[in-house]
ModelCIF file with pLDDT and N, C-alpha, C, O atoms, coordinates in Angstrom:
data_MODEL
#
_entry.id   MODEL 
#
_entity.id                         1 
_entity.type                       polymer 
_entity.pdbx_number_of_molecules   1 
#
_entity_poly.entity_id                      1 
_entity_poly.type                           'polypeptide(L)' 
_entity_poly.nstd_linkage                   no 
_entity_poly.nstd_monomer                   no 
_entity_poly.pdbx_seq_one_letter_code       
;(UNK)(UNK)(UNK)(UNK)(UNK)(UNK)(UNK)(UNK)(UNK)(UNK)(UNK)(UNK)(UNK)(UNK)(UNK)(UNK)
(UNK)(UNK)(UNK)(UNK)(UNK)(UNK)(UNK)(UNK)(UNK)(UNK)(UNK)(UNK)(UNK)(UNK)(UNK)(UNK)
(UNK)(UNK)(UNK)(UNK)(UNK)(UNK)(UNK)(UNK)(UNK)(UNK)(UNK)
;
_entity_poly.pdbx_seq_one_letter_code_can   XXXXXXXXXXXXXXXXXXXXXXXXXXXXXXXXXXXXXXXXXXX 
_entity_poly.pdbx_strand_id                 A 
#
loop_
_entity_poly_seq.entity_id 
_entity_poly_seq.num 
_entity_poly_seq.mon_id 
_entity_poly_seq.hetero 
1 1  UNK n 
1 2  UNK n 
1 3  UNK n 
1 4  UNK n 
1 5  UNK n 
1 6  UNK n 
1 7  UNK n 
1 8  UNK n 
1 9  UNK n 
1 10 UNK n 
1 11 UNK n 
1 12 UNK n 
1 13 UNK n 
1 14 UNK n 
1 15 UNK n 
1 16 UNK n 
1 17 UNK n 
1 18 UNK n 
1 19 UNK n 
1 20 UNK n 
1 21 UNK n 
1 22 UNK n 
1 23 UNK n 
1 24 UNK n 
1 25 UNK n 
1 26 UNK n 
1 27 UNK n 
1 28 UNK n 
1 29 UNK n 
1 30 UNK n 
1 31 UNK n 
1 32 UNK n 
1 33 UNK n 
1 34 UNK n 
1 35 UNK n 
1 36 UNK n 
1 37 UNK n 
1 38 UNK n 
1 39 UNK n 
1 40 UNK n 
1 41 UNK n 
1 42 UNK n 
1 43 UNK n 
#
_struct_asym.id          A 
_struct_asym.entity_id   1 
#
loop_
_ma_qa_metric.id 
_ma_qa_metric.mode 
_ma_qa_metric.name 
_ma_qa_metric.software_group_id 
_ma_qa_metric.type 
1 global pLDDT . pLDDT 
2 local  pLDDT . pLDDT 
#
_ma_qa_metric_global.metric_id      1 
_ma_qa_metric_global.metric_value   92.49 
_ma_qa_metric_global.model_id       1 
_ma_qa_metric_global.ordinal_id     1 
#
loop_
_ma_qa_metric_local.label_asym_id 
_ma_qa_metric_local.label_comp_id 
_ma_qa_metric_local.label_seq_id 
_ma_qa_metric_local.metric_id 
_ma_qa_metric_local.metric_value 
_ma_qa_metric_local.model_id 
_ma_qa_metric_local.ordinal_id 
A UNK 1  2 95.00 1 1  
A UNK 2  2 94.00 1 2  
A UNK 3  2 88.00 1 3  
A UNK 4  2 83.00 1 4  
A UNK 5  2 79.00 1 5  
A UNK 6  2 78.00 1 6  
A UNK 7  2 82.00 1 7  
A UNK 8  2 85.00 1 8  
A UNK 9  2 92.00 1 9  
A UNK 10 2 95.00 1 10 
A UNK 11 2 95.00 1 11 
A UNK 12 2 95.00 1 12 
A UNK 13 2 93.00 1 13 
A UNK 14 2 91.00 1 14 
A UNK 15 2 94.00 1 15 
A UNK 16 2 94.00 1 16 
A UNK 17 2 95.00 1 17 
A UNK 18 2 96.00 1 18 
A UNK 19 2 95.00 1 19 
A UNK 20 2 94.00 1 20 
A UNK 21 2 94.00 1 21 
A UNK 22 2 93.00 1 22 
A UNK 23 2 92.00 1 23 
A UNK 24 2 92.00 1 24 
A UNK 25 2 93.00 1 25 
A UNK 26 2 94.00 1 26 
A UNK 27 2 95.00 1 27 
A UNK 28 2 95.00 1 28 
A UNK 29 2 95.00 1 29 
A UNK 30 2 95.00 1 30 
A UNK 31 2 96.00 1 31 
A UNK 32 2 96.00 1 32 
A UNK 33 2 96.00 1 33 
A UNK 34 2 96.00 1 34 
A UNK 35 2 95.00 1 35 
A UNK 36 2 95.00 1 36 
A UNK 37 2 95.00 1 37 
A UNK 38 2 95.00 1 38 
A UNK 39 2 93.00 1 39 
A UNK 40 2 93.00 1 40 
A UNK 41 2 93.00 1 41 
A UNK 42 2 92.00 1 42 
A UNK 43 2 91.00 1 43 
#
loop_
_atom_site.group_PDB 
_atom_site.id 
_atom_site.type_symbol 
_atom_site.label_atom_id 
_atom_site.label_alt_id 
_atom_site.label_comp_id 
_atom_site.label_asym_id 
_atom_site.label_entity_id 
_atom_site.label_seq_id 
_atom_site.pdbx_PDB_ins_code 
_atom_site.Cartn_x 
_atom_site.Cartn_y 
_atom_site.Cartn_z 
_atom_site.occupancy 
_atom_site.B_iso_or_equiv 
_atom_site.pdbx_formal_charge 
_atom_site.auth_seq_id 
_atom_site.auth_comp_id 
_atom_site.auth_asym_id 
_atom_site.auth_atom_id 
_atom_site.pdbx_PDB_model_num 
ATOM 1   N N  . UNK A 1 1  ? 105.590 -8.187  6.119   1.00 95.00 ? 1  UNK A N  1 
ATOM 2   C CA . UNK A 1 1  ? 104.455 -8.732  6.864   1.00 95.00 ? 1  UNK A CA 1 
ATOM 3   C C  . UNK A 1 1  ? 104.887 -9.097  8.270   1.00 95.00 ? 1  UNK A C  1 
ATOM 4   O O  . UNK A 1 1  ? 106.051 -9.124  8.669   1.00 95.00 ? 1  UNK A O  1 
ATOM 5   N N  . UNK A 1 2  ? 103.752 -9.387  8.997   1.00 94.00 ? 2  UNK A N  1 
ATOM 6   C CA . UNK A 1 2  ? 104.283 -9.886  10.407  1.00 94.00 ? 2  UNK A CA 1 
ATOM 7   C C  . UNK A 1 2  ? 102.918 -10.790 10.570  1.00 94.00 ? 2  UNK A C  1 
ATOM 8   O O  . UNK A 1 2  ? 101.841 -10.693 9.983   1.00 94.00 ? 2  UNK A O  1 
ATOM 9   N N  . UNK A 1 3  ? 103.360 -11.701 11.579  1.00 88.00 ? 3  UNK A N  1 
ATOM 10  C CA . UNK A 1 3  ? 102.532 -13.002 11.810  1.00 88.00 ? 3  UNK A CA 1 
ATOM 11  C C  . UNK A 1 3  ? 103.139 -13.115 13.713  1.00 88.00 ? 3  UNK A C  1 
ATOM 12  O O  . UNK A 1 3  ? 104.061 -12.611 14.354  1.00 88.00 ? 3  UNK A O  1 
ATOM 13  N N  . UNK A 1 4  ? 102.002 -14.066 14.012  1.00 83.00 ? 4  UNK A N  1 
ATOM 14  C CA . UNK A 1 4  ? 101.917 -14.530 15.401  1.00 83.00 ? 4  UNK A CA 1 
ATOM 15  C C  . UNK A 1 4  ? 102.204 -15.897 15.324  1.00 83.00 ? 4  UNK A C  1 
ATOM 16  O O  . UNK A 1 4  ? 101.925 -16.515 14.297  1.00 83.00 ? 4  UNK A O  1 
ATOM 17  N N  . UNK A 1 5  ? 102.718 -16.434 16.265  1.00 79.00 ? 5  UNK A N  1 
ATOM 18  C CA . UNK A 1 5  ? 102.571 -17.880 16.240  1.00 79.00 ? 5  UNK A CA 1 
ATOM 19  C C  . UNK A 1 5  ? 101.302 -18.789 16.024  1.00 79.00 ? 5  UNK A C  1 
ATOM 20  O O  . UNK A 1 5  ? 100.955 -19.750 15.337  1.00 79.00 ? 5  UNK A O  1 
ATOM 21  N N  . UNK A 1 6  ? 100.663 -17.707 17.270  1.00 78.00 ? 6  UNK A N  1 
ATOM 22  C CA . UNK A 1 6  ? 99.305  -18.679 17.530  1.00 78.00 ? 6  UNK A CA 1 
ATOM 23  C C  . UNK A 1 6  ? 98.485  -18.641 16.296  1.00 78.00 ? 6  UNK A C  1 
ATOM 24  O O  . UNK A 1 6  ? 97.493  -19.360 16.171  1.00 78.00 ? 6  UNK A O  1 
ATOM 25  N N  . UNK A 1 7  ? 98.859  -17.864 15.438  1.00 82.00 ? 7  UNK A N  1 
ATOM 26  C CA . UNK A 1 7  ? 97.486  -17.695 14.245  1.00 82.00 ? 7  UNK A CA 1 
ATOM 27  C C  . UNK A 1 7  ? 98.079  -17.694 12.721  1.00 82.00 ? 7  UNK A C  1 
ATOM 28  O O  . UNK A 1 7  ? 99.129  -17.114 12.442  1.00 82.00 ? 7  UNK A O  1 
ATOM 29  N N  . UNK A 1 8  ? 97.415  -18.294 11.917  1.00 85.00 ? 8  UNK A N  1 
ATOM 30  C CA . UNK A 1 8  ? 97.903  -19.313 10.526  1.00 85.00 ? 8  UNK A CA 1 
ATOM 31  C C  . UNK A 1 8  ? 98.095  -17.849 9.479   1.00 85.00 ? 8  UNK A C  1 
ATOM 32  O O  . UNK A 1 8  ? 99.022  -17.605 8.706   1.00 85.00 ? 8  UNK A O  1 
ATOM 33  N N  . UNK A 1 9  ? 96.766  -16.952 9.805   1.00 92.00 ? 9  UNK A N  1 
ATOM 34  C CA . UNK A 1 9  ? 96.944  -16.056 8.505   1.00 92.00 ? 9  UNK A CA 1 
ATOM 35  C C  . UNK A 1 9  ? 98.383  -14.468 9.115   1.00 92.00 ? 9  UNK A C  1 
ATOM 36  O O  . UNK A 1 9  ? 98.600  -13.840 10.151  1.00 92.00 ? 9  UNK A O  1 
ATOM 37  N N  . UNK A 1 10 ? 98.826  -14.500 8.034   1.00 95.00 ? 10 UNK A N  1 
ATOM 38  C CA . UNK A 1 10 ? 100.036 -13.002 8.332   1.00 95.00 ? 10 UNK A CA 1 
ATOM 39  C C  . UNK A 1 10 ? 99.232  -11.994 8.096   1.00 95.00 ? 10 UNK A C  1 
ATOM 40  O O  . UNK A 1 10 ? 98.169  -12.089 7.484   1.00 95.00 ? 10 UNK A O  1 
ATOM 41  N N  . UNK A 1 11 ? 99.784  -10.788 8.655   1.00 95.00 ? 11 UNK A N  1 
ATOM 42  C CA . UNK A 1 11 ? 99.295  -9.489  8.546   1.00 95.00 ? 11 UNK A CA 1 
ATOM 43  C C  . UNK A 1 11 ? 100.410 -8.600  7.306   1.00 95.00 ? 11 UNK A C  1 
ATOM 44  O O  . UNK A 1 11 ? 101.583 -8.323  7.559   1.00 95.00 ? 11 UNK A O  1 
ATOM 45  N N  . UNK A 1 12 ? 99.935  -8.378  6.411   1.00 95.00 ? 12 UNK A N  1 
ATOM 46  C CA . UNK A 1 12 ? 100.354 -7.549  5.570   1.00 95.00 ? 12 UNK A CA 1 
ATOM 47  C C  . UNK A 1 12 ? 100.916 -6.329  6.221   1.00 95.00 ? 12 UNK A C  1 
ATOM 48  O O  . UNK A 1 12 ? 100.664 -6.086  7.401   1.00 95.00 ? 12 UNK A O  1 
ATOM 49  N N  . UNK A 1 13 ? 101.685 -5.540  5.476   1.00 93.00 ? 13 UNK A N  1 
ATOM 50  C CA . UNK A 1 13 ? 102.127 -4.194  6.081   1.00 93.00 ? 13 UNK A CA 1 
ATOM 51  C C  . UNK A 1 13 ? 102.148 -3.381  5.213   1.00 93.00 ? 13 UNK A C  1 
ATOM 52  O O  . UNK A 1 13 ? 101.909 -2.183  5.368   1.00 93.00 ? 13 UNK A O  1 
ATOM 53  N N  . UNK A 1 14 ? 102.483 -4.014  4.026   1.00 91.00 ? 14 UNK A N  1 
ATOM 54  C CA . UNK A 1 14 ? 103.207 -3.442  2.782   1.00 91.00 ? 14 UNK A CA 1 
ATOM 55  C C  . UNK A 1 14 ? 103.665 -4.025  1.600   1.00 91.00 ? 14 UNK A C  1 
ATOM 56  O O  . UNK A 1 14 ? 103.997 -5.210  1.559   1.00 91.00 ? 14 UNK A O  1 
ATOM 57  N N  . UNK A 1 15 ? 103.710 -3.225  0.567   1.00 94.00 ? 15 UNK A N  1 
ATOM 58  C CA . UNK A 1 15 ? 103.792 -4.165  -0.383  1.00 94.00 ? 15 UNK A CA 1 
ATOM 59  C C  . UNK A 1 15 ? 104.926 -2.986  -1.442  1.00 94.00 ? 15 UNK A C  1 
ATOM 60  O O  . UNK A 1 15 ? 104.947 -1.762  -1.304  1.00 94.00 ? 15 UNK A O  1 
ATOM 61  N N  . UNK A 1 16 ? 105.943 -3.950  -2.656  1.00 94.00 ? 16 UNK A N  1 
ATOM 62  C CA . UNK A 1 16 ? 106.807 -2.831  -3.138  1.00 94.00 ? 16 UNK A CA 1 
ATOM 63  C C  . UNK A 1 16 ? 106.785 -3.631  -4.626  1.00 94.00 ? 16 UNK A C  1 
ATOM 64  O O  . UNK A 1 16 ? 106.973 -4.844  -4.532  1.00 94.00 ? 16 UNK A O  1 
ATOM 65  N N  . UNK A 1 17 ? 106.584 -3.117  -5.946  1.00 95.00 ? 17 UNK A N  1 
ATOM 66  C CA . UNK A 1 17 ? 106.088 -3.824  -6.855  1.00 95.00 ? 17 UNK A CA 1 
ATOM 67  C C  . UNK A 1 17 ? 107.251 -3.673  -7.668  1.00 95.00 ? 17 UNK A C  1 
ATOM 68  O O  . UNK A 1 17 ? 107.529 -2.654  -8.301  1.00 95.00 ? 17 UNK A O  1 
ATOM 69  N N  . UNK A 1 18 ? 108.055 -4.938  -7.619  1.00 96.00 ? 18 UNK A N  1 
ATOM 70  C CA . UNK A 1 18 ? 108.885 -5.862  -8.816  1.00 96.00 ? 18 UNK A CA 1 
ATOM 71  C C  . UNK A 1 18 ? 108.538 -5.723  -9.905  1.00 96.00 ? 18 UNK A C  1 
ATOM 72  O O  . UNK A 1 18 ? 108.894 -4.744  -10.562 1.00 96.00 ? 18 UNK A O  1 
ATOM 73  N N  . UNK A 1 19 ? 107.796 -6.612  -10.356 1.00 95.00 ? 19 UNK A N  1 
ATOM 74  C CA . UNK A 1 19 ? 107.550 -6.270  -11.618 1.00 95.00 ? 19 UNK A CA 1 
ATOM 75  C C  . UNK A 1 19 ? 105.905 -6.972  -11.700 1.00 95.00 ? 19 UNK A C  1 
ATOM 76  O O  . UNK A 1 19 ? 105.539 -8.018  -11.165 1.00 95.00 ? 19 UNK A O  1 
ATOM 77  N N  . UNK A 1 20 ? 105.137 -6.083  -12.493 1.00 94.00 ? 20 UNK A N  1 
ATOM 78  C CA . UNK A 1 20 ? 103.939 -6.250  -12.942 1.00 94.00 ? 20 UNK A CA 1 
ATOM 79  C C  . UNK A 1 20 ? 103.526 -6.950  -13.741 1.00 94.00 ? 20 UNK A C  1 
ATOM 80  O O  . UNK A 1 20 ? 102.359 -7.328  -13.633 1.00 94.00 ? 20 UNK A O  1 
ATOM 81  N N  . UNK A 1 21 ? 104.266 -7.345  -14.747 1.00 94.00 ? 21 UNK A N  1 
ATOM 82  C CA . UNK A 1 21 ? 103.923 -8.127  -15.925 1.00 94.00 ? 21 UNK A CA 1 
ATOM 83  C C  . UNK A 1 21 ? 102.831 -7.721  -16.880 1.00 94.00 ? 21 UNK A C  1 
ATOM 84  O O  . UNK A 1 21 ? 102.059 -8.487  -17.457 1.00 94.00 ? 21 UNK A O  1 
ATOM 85  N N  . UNK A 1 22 ? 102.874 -6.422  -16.967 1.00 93.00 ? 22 UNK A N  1 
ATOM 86  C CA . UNK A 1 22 ? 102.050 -5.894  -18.082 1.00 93.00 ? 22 UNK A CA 1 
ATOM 87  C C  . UNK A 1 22 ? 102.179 -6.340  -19.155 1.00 93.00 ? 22 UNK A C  1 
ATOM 88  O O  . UNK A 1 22 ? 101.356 -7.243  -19.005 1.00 93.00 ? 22 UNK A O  1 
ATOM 89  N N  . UNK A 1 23 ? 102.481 -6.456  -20.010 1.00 92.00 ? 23 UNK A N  1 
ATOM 90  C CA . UNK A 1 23 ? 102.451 -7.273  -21.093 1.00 92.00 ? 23 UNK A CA 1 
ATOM 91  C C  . UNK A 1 23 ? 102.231 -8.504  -21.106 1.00 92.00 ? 23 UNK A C  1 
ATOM 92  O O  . UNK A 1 23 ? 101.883 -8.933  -22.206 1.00 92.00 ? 23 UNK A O  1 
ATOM 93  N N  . UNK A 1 24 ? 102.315 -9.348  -20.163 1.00 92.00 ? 24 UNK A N  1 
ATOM 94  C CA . UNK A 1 24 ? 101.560 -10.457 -20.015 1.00 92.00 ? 24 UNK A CA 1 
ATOM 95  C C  . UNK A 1 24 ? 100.007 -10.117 -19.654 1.00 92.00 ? 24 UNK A C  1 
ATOM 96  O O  . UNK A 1 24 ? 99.142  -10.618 -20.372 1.00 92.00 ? 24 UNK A O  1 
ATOM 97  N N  . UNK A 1 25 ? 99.723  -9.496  -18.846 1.00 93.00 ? 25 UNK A N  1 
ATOM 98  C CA . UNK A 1 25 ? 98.503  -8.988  -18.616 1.00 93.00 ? 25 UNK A CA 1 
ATOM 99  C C  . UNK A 1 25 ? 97.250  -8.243  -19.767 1.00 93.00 ? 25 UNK A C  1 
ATOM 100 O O  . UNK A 1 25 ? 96.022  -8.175  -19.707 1.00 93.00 ? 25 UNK A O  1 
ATOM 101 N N  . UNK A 1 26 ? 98.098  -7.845  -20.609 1.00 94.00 ? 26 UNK A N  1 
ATOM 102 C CA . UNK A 1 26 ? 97.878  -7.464  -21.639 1.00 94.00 ? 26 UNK A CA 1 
ATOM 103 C C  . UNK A 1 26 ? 97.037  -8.615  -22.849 1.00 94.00 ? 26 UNK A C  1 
ATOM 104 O O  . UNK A 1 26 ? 96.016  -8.258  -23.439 1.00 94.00 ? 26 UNK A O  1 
ATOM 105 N N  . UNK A 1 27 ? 97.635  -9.908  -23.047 1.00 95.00 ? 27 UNK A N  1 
ATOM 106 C CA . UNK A 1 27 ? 97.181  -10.772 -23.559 1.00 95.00 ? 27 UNK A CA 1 
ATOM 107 C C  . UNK A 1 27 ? 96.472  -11.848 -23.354 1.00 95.00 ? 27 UNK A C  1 
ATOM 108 O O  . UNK A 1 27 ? 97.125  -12.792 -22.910 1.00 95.00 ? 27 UNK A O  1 
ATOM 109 N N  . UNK A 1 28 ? 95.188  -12.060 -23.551 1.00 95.00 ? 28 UNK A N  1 
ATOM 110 C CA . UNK A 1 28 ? 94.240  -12.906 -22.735 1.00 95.00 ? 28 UNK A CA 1 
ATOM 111 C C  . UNK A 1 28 ? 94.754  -14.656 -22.281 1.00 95.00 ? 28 UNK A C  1 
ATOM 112 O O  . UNK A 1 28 ? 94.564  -15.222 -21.204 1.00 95.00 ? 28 UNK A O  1 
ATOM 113 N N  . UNK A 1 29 ? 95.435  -15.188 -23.511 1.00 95.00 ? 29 UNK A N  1 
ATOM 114 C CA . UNK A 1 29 ? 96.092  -16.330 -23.659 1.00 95.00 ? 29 UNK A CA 1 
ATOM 115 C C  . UNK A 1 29 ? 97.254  -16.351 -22.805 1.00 95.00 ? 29 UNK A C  1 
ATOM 116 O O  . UNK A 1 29 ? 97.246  -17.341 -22.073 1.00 95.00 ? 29 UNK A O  1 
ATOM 117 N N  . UNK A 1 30 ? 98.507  -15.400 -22.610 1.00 95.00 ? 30 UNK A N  1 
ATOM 118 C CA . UNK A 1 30 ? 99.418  -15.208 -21.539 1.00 95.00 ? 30 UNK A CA 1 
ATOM 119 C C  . UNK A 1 30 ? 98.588  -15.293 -20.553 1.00 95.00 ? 30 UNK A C  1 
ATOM 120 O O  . UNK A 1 30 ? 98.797  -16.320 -19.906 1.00 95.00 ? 30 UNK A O  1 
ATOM 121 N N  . UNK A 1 31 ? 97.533  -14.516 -20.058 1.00 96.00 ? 31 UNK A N  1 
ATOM 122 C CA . UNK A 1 31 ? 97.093  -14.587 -18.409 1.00 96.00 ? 31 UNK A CA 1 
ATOM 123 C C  . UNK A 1 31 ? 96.740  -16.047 -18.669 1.00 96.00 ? 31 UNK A C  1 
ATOM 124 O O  . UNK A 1 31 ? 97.301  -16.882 -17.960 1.00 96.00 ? 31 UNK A O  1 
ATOM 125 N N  . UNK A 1 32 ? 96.173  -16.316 -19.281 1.00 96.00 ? 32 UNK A N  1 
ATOM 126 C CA . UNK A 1 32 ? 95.514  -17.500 -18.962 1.00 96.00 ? 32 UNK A CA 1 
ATOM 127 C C  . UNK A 1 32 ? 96.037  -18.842 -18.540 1.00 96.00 ? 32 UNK A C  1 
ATOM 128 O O  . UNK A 1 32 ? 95.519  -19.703 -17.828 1.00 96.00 ? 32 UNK A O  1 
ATOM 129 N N  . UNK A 1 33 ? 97.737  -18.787 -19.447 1.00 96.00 ? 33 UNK A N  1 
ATOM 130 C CA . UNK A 1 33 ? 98.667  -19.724 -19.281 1.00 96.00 ? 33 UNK A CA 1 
ATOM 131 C C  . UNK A 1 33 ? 99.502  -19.015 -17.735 1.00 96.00 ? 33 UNK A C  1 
ATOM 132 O O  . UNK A 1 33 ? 100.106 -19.886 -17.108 1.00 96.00 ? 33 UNK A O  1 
ATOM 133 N N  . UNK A 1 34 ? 99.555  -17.970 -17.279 1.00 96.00 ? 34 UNK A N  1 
ATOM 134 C CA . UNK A 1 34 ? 99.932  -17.367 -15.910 1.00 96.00 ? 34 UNK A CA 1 
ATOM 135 C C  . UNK A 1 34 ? 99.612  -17.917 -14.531 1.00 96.00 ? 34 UNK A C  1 
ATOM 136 O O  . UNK A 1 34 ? 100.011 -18.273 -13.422 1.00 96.00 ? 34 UNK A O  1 
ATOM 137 N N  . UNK A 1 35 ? 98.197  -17.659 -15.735 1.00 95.00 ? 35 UNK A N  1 
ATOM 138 C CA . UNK A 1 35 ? 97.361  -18.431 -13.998 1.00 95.00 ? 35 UNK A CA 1 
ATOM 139 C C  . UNK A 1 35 ? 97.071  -19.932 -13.846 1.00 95.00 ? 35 UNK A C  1 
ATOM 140 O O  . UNK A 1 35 ? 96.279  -20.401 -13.029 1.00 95.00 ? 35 UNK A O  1 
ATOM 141 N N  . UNK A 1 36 ? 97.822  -20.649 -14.751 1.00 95.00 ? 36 UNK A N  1 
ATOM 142 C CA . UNK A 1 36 ? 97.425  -22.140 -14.470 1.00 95.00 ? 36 UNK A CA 1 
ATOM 143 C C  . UNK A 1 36 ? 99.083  -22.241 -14.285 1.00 95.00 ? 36 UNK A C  1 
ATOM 144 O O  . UNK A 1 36 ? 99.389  -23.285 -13.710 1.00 95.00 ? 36 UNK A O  1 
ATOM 145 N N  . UNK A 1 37 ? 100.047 -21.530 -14.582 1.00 95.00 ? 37 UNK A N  1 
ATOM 146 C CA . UNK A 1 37 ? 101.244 -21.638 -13.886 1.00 95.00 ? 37 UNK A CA 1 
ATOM 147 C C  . UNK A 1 37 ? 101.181 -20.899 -12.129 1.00 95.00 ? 37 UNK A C  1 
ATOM 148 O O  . UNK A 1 37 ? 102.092 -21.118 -11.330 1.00 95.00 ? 37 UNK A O  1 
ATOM 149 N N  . UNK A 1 38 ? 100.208 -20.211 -11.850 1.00 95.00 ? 38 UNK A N  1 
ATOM 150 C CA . UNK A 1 38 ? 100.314 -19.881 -10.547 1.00 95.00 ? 38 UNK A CA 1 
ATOM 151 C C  . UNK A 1 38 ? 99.389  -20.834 -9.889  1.00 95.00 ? 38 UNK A C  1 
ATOM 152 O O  . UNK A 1 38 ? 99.821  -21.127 -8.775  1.00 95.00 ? 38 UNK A O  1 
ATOM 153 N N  . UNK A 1 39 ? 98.603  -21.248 -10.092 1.00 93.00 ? 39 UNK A N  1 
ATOM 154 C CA . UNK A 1 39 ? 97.611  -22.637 -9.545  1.00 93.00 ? 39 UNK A CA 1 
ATOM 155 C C  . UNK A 1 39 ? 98.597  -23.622 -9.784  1.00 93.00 ? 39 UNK A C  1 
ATOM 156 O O  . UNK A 1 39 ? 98.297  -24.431 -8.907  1.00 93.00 ? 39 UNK A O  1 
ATOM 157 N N  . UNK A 1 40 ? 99.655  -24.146 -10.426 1.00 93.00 ? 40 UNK A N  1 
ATOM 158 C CA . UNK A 1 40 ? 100.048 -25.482 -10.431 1.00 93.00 ? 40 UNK A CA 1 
ATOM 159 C C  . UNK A 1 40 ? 101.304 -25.345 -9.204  1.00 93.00 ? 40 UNK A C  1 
ATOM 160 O O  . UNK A 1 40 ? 101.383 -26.224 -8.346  1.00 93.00 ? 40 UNK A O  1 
ATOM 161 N N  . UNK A 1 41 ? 102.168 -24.286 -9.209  1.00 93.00 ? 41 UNK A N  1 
ATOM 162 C CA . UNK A 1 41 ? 103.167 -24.102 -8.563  1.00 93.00 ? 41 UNK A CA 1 
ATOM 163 C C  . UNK A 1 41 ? 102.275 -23.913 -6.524  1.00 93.00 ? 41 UNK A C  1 
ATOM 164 O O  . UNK A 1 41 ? 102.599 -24.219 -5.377  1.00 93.00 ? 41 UNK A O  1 
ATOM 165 N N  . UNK A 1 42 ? 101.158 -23.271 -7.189  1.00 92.00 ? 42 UNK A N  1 
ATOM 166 C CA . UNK A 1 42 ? 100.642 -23.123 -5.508  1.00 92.00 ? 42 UNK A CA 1 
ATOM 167 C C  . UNK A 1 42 ? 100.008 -24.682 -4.872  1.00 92.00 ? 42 UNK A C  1 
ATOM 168 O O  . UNK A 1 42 ? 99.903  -25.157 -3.742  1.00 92.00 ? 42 UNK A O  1 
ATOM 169 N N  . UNK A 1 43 ? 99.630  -25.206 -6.418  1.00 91.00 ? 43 UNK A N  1 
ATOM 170 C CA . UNK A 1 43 ? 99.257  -27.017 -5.580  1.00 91.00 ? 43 UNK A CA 1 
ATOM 171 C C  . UNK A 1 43 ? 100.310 -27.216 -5.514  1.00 91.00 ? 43 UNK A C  1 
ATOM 172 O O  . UNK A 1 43 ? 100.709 -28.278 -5.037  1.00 91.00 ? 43 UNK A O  1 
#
């Protein structure tokens, strides 16, 4: 990504995929516990 000083949001460029977590994705209860681990870590 690249960013400016003057301005808060970055500009994407690109992206290279680690890992997906399909099998978590896969199970409704895993996402569900995923995404209240990605909402708690982002508050």
């Amino acid at each position: 990504y690249d960013e400016k000083k003057q301005i808060s949001l970055v500009r994407l460029q690109e992206v290279h995929i680690i890992n997906a977590y399909t099998r978590l994705k896969e199970n409704l209860n895993k996402m569900a516990y995923g995404s209240y681990f990605l909402e708690l870590i982002s508050e």
